[in-house]
C-alpha atoms as a PDB file:
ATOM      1  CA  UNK A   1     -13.057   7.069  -9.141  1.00  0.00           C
ATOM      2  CA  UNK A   2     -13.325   4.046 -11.290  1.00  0.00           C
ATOM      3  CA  UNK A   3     -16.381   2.832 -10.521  1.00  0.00           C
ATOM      4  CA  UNK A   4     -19.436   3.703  -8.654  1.00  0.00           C
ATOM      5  CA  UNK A   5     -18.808   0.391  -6.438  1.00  0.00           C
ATOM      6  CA  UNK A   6     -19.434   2.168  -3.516  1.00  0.00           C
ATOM      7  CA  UNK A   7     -22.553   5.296  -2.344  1.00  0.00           C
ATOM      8  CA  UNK A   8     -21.992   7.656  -4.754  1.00  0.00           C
ATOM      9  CA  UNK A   9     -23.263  10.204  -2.288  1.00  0.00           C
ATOM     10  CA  UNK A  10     -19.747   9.273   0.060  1.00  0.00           C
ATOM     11  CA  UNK A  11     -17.955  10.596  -3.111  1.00  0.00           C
ATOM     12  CA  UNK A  12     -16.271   7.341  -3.696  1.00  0.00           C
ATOM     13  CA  UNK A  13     -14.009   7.462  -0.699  1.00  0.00           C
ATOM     14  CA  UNK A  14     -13.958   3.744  -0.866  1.00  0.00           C
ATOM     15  CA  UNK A  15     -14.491   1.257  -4.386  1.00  0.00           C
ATOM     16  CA  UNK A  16     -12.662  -1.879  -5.725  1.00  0.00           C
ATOM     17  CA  UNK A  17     -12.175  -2.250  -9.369  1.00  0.00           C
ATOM     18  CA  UNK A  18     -10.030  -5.667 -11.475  1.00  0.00           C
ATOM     19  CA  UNK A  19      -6.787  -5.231 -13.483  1.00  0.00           C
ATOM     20  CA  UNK A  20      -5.311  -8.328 -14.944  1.00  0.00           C
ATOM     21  CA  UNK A  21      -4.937 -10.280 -12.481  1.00  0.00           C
ATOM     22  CA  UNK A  22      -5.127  -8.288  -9.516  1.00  0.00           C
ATOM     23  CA  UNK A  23      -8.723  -6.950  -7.508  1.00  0.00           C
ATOM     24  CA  UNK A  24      -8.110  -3.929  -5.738  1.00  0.00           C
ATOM     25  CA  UNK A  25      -9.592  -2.326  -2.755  1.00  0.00           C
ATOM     26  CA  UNK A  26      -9.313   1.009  -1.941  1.00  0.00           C
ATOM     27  CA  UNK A  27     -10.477   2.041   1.586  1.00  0.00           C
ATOM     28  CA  UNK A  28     -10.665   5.401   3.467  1.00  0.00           C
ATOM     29  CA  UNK A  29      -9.449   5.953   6.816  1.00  0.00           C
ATOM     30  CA  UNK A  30     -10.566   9.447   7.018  1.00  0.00           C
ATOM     31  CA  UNK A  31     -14.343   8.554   6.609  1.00  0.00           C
ATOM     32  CA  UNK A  32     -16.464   5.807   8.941  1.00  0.00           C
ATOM     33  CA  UNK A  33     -15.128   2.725   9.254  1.00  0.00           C
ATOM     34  CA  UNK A  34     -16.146   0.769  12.468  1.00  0.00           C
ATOM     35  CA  UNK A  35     -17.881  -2.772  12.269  1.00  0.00           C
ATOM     36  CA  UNK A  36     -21.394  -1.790  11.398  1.00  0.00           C
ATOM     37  CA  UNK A  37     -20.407   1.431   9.449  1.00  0.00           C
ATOM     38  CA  UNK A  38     -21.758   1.631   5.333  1.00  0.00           C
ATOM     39  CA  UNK A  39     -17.931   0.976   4.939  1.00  0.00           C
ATOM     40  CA  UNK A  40     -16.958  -1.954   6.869  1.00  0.00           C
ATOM     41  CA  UNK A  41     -20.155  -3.734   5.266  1.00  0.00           C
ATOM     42  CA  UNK A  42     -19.574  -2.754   1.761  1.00  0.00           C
ATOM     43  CA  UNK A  43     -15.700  -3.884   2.491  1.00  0.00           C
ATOM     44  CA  UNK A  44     -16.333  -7.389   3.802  1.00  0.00           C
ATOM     45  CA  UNK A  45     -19.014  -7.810   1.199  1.00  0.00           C
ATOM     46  CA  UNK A  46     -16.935  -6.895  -1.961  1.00  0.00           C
ATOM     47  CA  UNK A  47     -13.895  -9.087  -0.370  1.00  0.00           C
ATOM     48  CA  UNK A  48     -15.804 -12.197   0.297  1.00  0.00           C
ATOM     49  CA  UNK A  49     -17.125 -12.259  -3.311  1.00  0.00           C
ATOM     50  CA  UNK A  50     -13.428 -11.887  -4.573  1.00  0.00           C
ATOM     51  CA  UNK A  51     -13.144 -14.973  -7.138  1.00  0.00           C
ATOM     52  CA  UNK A  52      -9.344 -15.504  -6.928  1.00  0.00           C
ATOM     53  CA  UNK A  53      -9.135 -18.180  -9.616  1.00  0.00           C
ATOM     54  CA  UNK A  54     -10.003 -14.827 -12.123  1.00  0.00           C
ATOM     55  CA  UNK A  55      -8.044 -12.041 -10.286  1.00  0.00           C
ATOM     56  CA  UNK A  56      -5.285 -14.224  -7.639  1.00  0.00           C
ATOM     57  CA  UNK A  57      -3.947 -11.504  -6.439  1.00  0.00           C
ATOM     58  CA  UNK A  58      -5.535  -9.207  -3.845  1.00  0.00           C
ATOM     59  CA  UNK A  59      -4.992  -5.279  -2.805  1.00  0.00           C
ATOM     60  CA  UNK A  60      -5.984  -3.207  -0.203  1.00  0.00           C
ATOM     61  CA  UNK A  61      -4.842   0.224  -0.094  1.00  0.00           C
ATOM     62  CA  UNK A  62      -5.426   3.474   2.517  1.00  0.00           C
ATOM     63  CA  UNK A  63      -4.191   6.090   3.481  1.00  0.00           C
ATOM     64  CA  UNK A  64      -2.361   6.070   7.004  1.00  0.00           C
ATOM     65  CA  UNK A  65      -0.314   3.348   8.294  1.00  0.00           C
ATOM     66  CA  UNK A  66       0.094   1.220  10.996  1.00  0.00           C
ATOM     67  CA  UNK A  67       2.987  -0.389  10.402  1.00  0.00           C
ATOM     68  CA  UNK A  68       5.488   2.388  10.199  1.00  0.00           C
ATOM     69  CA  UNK A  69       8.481   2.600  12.128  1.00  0.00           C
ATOM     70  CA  UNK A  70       8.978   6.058  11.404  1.00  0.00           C
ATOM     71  CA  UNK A  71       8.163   8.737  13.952  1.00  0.00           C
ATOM     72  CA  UNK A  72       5.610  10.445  11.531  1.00  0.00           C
ATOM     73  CA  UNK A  73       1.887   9.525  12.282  1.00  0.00           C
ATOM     74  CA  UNK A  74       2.300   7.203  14.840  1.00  0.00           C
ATOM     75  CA  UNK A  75      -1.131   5.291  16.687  1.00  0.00           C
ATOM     76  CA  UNK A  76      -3.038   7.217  14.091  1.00  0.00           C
ATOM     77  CA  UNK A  77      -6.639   5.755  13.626  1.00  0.00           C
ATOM     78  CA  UNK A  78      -6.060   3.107  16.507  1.00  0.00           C
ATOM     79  CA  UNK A  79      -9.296   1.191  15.552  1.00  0.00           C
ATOM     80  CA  UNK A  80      -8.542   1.058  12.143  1.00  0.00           C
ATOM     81  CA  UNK A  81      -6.082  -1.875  12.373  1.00  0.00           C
ATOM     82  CA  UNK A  82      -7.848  -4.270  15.005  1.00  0.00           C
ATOM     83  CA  UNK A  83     -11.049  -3.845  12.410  1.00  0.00           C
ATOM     84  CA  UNK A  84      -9.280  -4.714   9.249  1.00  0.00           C
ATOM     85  CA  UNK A  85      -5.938  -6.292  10.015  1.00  0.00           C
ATOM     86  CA  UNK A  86      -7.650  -9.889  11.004  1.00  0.00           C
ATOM     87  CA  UNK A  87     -10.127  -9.851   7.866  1.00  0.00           C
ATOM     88  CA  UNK A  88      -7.047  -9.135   5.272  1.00  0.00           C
ATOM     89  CA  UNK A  89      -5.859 -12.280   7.426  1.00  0.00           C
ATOM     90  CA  UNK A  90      -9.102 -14.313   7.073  1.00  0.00           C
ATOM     91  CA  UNK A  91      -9.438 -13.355   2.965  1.00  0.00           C
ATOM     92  CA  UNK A  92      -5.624 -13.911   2.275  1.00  0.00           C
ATOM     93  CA  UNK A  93      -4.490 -10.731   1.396  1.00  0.00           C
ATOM     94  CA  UNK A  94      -1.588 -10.357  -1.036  1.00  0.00           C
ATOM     95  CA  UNK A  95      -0.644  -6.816  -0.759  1.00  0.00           C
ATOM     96  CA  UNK A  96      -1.477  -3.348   1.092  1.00  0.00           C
ATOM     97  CA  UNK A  97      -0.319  -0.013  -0.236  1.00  0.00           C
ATOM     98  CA  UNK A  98      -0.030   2.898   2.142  1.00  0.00           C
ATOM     99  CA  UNK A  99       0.822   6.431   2.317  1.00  0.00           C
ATOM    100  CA  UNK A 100       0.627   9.292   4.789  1.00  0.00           C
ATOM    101  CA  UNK A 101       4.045   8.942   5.874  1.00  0.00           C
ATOM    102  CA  UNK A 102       6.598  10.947   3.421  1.00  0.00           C
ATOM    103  CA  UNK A 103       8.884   8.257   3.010  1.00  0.00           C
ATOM    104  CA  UNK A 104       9.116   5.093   1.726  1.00  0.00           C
ATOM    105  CA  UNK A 105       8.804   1.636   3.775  1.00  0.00           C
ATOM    106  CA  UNK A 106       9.104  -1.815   2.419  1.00  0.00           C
ATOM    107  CA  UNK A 107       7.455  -4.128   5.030  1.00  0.00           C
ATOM    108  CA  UNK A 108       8.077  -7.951   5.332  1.00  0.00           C
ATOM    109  CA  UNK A 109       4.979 -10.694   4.986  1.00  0.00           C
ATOM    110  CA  UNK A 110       3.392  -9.740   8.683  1.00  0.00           C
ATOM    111  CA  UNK A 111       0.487 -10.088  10.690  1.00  0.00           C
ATOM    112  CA  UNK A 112      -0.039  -9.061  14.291  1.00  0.00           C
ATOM    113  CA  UNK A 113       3.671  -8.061  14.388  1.00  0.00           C
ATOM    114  CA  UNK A 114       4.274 -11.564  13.393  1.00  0.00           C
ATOM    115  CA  UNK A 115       6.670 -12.283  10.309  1.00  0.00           C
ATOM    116  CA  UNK A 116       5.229 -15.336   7.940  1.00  0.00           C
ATOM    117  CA  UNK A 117       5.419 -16.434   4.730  1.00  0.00           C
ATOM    118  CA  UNK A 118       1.991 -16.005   3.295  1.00  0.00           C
ATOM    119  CA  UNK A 119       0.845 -13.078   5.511  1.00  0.00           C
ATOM    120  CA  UNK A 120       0.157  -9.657   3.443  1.00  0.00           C
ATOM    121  CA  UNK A 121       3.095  -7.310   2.532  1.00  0.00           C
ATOM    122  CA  UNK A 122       2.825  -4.158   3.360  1.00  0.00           C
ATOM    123  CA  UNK A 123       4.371  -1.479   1.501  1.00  0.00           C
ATOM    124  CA  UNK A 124       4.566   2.720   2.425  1.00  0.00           C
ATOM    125  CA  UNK A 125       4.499   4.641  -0.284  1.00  0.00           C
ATOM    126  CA  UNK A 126       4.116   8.184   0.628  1.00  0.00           C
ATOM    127  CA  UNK A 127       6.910   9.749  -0.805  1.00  0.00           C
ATOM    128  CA  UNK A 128       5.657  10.870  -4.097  1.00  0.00           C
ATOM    129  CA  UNK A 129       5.859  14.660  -2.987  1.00  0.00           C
ATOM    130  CA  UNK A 130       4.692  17.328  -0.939  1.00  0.00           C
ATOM    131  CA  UNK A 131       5.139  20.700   0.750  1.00  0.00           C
ATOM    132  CA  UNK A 132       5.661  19.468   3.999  1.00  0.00           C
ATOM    133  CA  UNK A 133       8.526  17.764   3.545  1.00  0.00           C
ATOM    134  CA  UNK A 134      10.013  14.051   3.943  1.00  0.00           C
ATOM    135  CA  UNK A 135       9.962  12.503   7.155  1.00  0.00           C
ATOM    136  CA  UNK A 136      12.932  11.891   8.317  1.00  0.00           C
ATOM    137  CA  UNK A 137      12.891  10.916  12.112  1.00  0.00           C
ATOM    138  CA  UNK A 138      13.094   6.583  12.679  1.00  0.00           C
ATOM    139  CA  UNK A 139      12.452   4.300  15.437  1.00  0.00           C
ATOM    140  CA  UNK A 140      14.989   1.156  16.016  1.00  0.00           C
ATOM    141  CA  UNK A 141      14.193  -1.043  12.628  1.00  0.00           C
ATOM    142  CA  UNK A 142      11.557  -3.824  13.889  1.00  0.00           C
ATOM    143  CA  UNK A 143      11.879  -7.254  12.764  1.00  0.00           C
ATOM    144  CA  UNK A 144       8.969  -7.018  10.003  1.00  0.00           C
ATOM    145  CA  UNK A 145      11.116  -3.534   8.718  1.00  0.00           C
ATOM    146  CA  UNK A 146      12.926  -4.863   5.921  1.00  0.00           C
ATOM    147  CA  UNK A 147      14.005  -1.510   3.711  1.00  0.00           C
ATOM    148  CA  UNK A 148      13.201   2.207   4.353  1.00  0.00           C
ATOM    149  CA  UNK A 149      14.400   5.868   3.238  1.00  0.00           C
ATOM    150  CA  UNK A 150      13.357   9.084   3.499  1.00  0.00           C
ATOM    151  CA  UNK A 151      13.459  10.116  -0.001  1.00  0.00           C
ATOM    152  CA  UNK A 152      10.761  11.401  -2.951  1.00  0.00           C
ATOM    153  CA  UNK A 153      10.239   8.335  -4.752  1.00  0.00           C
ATOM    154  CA  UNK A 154       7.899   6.057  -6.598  1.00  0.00           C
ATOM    155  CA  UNK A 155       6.746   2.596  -6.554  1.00  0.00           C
ATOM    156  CA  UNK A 156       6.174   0.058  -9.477  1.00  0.00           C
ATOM    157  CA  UNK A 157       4.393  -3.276  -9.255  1.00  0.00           C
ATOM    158  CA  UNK A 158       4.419  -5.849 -12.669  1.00  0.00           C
ATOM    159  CA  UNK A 159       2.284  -8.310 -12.170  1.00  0.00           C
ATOM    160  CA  UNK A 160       4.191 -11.428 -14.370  1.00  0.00           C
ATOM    161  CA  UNK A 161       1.191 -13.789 -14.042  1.00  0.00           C
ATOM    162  CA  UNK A 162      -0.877 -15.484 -11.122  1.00  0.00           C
ATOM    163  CA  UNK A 163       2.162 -16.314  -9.004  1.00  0.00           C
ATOM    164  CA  UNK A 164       4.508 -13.500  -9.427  1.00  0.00           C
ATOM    165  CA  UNK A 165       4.790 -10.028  -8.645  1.00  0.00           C
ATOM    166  CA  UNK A 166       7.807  -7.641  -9.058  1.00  0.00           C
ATOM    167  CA  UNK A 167       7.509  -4.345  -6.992  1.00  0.00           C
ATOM    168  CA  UNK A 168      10.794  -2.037  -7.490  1.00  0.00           C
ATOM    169  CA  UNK A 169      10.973   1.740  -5.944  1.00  0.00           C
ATOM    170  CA  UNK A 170      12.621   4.437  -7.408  1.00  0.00           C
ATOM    171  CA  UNK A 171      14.165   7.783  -5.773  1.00  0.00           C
ATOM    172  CA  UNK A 172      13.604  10.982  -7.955  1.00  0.00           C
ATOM    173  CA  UNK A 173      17.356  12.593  -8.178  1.00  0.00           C
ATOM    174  CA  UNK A 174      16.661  16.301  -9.063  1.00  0.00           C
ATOM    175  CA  UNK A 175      18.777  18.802 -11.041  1.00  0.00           C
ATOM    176  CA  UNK A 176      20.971  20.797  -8.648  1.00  0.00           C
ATOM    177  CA  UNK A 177      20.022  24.327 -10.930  1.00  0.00           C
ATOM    178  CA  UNK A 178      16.921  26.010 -10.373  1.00  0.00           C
ATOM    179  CA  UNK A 179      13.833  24.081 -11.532  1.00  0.00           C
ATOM    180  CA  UNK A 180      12.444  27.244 -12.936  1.00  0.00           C
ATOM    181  CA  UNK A 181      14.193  29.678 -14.910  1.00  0.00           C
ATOM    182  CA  UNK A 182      12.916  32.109 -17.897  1.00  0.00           C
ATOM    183  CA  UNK A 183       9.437  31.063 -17.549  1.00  0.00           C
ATOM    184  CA  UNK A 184      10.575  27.130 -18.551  1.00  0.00           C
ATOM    185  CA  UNK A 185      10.486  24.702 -15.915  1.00  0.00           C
ATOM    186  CA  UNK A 186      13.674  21.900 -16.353  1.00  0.00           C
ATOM    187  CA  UNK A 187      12.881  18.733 -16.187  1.00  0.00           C
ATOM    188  CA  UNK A 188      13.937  16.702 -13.307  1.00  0.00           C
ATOM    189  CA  UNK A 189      16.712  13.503 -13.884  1.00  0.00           C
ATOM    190  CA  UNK A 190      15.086  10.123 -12.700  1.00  0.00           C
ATOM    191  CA  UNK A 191      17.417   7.216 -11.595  1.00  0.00           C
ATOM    192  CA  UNK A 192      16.358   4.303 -13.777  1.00  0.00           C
ATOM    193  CA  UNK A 193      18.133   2.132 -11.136  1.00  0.00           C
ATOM    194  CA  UNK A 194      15.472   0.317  -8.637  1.00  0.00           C
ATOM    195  CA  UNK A 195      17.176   1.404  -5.203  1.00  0.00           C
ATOM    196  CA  UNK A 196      14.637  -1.274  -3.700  1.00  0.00           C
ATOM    197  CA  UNK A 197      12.615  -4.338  -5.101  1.00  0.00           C
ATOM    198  CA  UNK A 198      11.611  -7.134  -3.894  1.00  0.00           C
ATOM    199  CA  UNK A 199       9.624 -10.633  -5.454  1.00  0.00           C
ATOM    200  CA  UNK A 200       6.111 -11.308  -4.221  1.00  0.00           C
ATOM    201  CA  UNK A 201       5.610 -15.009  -4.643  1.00  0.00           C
ATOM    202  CA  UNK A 202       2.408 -16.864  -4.315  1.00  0.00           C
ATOM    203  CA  UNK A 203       0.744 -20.429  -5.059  1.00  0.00           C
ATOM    204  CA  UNK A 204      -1.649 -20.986  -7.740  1.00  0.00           C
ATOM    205  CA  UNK A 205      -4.519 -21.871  -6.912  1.00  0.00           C
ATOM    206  CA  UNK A 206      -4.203 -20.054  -3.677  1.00  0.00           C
ATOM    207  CA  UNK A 207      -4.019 -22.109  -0.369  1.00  0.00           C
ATOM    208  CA  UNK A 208      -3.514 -21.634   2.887  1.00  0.00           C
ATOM    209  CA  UNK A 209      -2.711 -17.703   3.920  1.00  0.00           C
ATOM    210  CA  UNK A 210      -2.409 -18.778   7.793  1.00  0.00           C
ATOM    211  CA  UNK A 211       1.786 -18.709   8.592  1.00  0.00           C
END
């Protein structure tokens, strides 16, 4: 992990670490995380010491989703969200990356189902690959839904300076041969073509993160 910011005896299942001008939180659903738990107080102490005049822009990522309006994974970890949800509120978070689900899910500013314009945005990103398979099965498309597919992808997020970040996702478009043939594996053909992105716009110095 890149940094021993949390017990090192936990394995790192949860840290923080800067890049440019971005701090990043990584937490683990799988592990403790109730109010009280060595999580929850190592979270709300490395958030409230955030200095967002150095590093603006704030991430949180974790594993399973809660807003997901696919049928995958549904009420999974049902504390998880009344825990954290109003504290990425209170600290003005800017974005949360999520996975679990095997398909991607761009999700408007929200909070408490709410759409705003300086809530975070949430974006599932769990269609990098697996045996399993996508997941393909949706539910109606909710107001704070704005793009989703069911297709191996990847995300990208350029950070252009305090106020501006770019994410784009891309779909992996595989060869229709066989991948493997005479002990040499071909090499897949990626669409260069973003079939999603979006502009996450913020003020500078931050202000107010409550509508």
């Amino acid at each position: 992990m890149p940094t021993a910011s949390s017990d090192p005896t936990q394995k790192n299942l949860f840290y923080s670490f800067d890049y440019s001008w971005g701090h990043f939180i990584a937490l683990s659903t799988e592990s403790p995380y109730h109010v009280g738990t060595e999580q929850y107080n190592w979270f709300v102490k490395d958030i409230a010491s955030v200095n967002r005049t150095k590093t603006p822009w704030l991430y949180v990522m974790f594993h399973r989703s809660y807003y997901n309006t696919n049928y995958a994974h549904q009420f999974e970890v049902p504390d998880f969200r009344p825990t954290y949800e109003p504290l990425f509120h209170q600290y003005c978070v800017d974005i949360v990356l999520t996975g679990h689900v095997h398909a991607y899910e761009r999700v408007k500013s929200v909070y408490n189902d709410q759409v705003g314009v300086n809530f975070p945005q949430y974006f599932g990103i769990g269609d990098g690959g697996n045996q399993e398979g996508l997941d393909s099965n949706y539910f109606a498309q909710t107001v704070w839904s704005a793009f989703r597919k069911n297709e191996y992808g990847y995300s990208r997020h350029d950070m252009y300076n305090e106020t501006h970040v770019h994410h784009q996702w891309f779909a992996n478009q595989y060869e229709y041969a066989a991948i493997y043939t005479d002990n040499t594996v071909a090499s897949p053909v990626e669409s260069r073509v973003a079939k999603d992105q979006t502009w996450v716009i913020k003020d500078y110095p931050r202000g107010r993160c409550d509508f």
